[in-house]
C-alpha atoms as a PDB file:
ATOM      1  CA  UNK A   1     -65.148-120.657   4.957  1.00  0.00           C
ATOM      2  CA  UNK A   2     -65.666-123.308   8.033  1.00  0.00           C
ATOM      3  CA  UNK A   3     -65.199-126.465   8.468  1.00  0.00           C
ATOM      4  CA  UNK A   4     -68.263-128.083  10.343  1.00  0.00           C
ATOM      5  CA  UNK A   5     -68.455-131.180  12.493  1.00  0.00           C
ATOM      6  CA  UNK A   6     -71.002-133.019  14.234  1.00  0.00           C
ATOM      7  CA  UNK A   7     -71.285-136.211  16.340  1.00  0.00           C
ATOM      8  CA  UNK A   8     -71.682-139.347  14.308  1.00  0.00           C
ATOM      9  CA  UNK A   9     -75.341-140.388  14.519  1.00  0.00           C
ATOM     10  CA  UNK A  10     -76.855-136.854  15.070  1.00  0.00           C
ATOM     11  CA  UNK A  11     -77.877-136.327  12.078  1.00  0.00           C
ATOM     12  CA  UNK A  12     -80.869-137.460   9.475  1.00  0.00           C
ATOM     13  CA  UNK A  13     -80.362-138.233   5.832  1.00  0.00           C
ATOM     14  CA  UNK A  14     -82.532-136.377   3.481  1.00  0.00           C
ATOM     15  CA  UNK A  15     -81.246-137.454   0.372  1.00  0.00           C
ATOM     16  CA  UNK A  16     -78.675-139.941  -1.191  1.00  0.00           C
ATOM     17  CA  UNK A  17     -75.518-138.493  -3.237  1.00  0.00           C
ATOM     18  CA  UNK A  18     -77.816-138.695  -6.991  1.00  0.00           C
ATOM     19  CA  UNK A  19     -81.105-137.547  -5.556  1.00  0.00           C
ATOM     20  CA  UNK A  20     -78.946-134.135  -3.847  1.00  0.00           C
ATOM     21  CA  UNK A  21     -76.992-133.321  -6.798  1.00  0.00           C
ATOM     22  CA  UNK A  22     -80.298-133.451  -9.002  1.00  0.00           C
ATOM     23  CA  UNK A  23     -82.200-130.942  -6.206  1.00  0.00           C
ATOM     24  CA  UNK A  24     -78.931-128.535  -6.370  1.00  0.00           C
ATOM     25  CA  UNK A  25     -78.807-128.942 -10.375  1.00  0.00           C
ATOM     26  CA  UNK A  26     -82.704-128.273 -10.441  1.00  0.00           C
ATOM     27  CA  UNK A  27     -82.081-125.475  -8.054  1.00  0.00           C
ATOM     28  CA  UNK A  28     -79.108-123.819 -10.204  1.00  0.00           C
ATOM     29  CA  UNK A  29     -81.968-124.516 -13.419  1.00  0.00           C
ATOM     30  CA  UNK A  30     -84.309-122.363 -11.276  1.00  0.00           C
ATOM     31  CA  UNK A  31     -82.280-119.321 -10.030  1.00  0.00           C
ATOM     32  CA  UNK A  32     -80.603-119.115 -13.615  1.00  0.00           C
ATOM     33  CA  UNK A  33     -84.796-119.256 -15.781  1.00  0.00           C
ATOM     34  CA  UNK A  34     -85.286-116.406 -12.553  1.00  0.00           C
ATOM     35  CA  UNK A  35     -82.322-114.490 -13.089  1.00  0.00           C
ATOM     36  CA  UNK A  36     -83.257-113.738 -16.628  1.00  0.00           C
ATOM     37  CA  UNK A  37     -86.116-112.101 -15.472  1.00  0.00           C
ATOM     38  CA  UNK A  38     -84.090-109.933 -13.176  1.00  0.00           C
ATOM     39  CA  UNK A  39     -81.664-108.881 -15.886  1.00  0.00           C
ATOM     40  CA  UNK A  40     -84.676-108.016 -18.131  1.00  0.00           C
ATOM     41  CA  UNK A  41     -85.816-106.036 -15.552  1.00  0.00           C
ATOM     42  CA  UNK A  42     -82.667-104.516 -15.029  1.00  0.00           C
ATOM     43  CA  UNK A  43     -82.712-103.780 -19.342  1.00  0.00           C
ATOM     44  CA  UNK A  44     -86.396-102.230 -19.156  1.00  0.00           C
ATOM     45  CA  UNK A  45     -85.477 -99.602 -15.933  1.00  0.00           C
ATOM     46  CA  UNK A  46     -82.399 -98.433 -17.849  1.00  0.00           C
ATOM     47  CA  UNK A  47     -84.245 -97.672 -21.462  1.00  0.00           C
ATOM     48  CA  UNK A  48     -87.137 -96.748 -20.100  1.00  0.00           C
ATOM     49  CA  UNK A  49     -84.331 -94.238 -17.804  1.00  0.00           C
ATOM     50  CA  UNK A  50     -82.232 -93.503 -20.869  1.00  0.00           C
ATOM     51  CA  UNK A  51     -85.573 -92.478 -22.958  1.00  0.00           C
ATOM     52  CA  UNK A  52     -86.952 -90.140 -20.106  1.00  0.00           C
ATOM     53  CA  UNK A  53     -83.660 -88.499 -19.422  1.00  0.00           C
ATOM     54  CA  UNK A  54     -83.060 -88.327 -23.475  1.00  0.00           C
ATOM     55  CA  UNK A  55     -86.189 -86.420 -23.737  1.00  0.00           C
ATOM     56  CA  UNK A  56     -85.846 -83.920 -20.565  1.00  0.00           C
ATOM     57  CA  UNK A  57     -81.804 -83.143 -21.771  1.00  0.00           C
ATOM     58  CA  UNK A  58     -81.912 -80.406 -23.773  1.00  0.00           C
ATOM     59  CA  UNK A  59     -78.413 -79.286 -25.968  1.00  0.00           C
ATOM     60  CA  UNK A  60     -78.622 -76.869 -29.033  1.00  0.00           C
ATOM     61  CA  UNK A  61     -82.141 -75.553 -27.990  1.00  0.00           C
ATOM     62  CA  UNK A  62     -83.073 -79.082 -28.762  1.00  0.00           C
ATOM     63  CA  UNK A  63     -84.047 -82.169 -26.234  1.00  0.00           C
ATOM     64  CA  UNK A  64     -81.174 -84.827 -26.754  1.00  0.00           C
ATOM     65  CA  UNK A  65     -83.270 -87.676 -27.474  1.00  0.00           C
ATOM     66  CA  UNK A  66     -84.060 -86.284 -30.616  1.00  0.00           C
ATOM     67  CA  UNK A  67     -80.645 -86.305 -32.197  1.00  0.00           C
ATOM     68  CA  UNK A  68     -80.792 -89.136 -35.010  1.00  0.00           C
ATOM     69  CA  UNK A  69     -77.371 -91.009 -33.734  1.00  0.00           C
ATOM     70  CA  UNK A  70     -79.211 -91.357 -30.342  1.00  0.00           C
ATOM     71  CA  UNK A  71     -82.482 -92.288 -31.223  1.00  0.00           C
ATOM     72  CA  UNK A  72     -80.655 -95.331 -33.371  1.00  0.00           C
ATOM     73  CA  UNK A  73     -78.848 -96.519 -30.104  1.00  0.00           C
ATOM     74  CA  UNK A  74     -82.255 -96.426 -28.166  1.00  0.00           C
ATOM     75  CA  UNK A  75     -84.191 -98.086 -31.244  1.00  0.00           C
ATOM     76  CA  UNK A  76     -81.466-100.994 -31.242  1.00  0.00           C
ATOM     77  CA  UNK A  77     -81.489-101.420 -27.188  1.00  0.00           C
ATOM     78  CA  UNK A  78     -85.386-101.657 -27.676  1.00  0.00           C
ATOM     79  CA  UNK A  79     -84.857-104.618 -29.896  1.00  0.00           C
ATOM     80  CA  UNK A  80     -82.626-106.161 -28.112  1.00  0.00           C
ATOM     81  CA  UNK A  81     -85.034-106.153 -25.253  1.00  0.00           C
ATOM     82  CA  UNK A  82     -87.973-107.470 -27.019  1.00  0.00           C
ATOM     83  CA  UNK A  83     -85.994-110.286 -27.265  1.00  0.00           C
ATOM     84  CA  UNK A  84     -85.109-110.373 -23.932  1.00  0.00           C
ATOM     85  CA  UNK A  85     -88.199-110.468 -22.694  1.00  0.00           C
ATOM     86  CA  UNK A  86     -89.365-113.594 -24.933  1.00  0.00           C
ATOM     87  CA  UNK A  87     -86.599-115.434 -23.393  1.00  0.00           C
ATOM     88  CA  UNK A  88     -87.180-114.886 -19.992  1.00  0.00           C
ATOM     89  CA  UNK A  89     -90.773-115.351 -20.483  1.00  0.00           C
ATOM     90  CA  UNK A  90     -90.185-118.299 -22.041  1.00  0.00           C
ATOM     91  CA  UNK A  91     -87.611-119.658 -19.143  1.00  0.00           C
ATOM     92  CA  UNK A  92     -90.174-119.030 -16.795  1.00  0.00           C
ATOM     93  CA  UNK A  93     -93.384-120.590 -18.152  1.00  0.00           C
ATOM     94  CA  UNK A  94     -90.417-123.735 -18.969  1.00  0.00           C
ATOM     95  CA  UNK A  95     -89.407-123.977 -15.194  1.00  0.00           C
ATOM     96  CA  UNK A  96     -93.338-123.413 -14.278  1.00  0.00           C
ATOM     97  CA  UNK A  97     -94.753-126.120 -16.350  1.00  0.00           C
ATOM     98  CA  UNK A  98     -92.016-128.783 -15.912  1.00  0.00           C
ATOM     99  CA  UNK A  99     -90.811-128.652 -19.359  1.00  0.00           C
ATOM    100  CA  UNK A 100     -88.027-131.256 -20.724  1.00  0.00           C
ATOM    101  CA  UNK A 101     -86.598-128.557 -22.823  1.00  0.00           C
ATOM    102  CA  UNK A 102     -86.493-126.268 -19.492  1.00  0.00           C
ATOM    103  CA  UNK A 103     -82.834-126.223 -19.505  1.00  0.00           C
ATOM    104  CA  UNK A 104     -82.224-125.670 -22.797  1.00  0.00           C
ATOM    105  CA  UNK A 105     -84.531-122.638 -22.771  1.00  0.00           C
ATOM    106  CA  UNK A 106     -83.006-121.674 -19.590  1.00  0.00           C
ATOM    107  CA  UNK A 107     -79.881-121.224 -21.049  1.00  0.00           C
ATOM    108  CA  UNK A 108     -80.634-119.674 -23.974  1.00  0.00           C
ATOM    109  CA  UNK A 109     -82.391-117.402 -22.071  1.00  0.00           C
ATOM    110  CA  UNK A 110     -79.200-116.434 -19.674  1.00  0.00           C
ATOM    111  CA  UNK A 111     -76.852-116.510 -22.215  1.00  0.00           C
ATOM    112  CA  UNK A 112     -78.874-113.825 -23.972  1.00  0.00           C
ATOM    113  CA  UNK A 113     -80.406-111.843 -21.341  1.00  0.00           C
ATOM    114  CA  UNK A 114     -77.242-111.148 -19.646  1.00  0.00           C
ATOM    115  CA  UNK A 115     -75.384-109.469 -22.704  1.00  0.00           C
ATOM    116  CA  UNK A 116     -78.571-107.452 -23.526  1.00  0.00           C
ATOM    117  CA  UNK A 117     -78.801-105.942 -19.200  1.00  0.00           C
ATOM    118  CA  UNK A 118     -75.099-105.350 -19.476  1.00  0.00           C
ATOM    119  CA  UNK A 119     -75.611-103.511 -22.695  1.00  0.00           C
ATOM    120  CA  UNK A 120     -78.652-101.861 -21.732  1.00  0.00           C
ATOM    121  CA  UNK A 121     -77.135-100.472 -18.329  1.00  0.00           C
ATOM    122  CA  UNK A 122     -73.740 -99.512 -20.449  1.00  0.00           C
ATOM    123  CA  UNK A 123     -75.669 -97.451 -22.711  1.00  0.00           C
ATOM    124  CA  UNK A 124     -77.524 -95.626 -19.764  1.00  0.00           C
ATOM    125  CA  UNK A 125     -74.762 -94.531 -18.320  1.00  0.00           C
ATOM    126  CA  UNK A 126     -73.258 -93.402 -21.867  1.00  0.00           C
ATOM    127  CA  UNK A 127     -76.373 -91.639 -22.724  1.00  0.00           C
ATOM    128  CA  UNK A 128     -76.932 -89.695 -19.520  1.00  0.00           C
ATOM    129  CA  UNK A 129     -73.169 -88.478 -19.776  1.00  0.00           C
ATOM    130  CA  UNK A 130     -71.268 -87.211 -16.515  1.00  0.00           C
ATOM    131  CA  UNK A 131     -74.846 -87.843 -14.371  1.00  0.00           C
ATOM    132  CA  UNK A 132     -74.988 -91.366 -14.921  1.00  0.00           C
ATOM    133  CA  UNK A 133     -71.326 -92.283 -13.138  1.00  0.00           C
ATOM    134  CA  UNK A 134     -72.246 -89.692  -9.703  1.00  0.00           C
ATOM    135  CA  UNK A 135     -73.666 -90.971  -6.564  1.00  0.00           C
ATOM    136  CA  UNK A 136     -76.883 -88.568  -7.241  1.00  0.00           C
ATOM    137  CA  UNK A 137     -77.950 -91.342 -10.160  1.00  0.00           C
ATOM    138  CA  UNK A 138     -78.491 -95.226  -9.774  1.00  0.00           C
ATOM    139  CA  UNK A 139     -77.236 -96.099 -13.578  1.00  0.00           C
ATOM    140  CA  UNK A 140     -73.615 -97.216 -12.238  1.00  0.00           C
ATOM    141  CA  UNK A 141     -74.892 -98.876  -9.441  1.00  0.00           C
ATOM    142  CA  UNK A 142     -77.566-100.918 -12.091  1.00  0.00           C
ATOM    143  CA  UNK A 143     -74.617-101.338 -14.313  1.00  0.00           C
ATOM    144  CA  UNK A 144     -72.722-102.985 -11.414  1.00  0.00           C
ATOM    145  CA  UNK A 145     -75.366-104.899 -10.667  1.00  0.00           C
ATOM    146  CA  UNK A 146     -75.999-106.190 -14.472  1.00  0.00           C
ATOM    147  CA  UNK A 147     -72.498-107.430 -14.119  1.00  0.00           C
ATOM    148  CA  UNK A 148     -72.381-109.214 -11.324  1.00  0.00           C
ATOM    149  CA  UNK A 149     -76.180-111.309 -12.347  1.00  0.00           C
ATOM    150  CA  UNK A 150     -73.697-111.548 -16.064  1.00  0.00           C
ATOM    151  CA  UNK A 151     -71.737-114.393 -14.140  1.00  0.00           C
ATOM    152  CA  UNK A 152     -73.650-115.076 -10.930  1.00  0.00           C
ATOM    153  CA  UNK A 153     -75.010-118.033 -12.545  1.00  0.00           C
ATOM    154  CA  UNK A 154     -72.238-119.078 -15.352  1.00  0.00           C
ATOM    155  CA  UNK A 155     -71.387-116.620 -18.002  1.00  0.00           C
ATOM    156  CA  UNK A 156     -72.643-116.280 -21.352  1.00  0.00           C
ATOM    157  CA  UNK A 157     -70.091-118.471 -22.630  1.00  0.00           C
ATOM    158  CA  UNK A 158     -70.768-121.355 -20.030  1.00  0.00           C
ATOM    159  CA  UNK A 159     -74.614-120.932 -21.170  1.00  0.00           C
ATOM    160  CA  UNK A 160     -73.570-121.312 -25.055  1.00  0.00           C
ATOM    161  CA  UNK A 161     -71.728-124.488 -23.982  1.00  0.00           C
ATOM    162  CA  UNK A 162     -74.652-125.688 -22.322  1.00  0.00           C
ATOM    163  CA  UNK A 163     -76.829-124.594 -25.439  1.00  0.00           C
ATOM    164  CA  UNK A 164     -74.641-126.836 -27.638  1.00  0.00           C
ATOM    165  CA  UNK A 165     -74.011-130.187 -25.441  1.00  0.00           C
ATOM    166  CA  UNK A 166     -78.134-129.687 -25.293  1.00  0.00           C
ATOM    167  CA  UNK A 167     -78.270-129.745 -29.152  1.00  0.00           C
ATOM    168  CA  UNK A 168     -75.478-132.106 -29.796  1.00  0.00           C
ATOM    169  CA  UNK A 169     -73.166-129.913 -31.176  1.00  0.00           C
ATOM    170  CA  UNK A 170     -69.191-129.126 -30.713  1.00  0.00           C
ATOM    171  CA  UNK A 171     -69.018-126.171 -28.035  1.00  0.00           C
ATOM    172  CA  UNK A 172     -67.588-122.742 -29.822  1.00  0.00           C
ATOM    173  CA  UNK A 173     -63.785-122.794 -29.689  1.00  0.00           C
END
């Protein structure tokens, strides 16, 4: 932290109090519709990682990925990120065309994509077992990363506050 001064005078106004609080709000609107496209990334790399090391793992003569329990965990990170990626997708195009309902999408979208990366890069460390923690394998260093985007921006919970002052609706207790 600093503390900056300059002469009086040497400076030029860009924008009254109102007009720069609405350019950092629509800024904030922006990074959070973008960051939901990072996290889905995030999601996609770690099943897609999961699935490949699931099916090259084998235990019991037999590759890992084929064992019921996992396959179930997969199947439900799959659907998780189908609806992922209609979120962000639909944060973006929101933020691209202008949309009133931008932030409202925009939330939704964060307050859901950032459960499902965090999930997603849990479960690929879980699934690749001792290899996933070790320097030799990027799933804890995605996992940190899913963690950090999961408040970067306001948490879920801010998000679902957002989501419900946008509806008209008591914020969850």
């Amino acid at each position: 932290l600093a503390r900056v001064t300059t002469p009086a005078g040497s400076g030029t106004r860009l924008a009254g109090p109102e007009a720069g609080r609405a350019a950092v709000r629509r800024g904030l609107l922006a990074g959070a519709g973008l960051l939901a496209s990072e996290q889905l990334g995030l999601a996609e790399w770690c099943l897609e990682e999961t699935v490949r090391h699931t099916r090259e793992r084998h235990q019991f003569n037999r590759p890992v990925g084929s064992f019921q329990a996992l396959k179930h965990r997969m199947a439900q990170l799959w659907l998780d990120l189908v609806g992922a990626r209609a979120a962000a997708r639909a944060a973006a195009d929101a933020l691209a065309t202008g949309s009133e309902d931008a932030p409202l999408i925009v939330a939704v979208a964060q307050a859901y994509c950032s459960k499902v990366a965090v999930r997603a890069a849990e479960e690929c460390v879980q699934l690749h077992g001792g290899i996933g923690m070790t320097w030799e394998h990027p799933a804890h260093l995605v996992l940190k990363r899913a963690k950090s985007d999961q408040i970067a921006l306001g948490s879920a919970g801010r998000h679902q506050d957002a989501i419900a002052a946008l509806v008209g609706l008591a914020p969850p207790l």
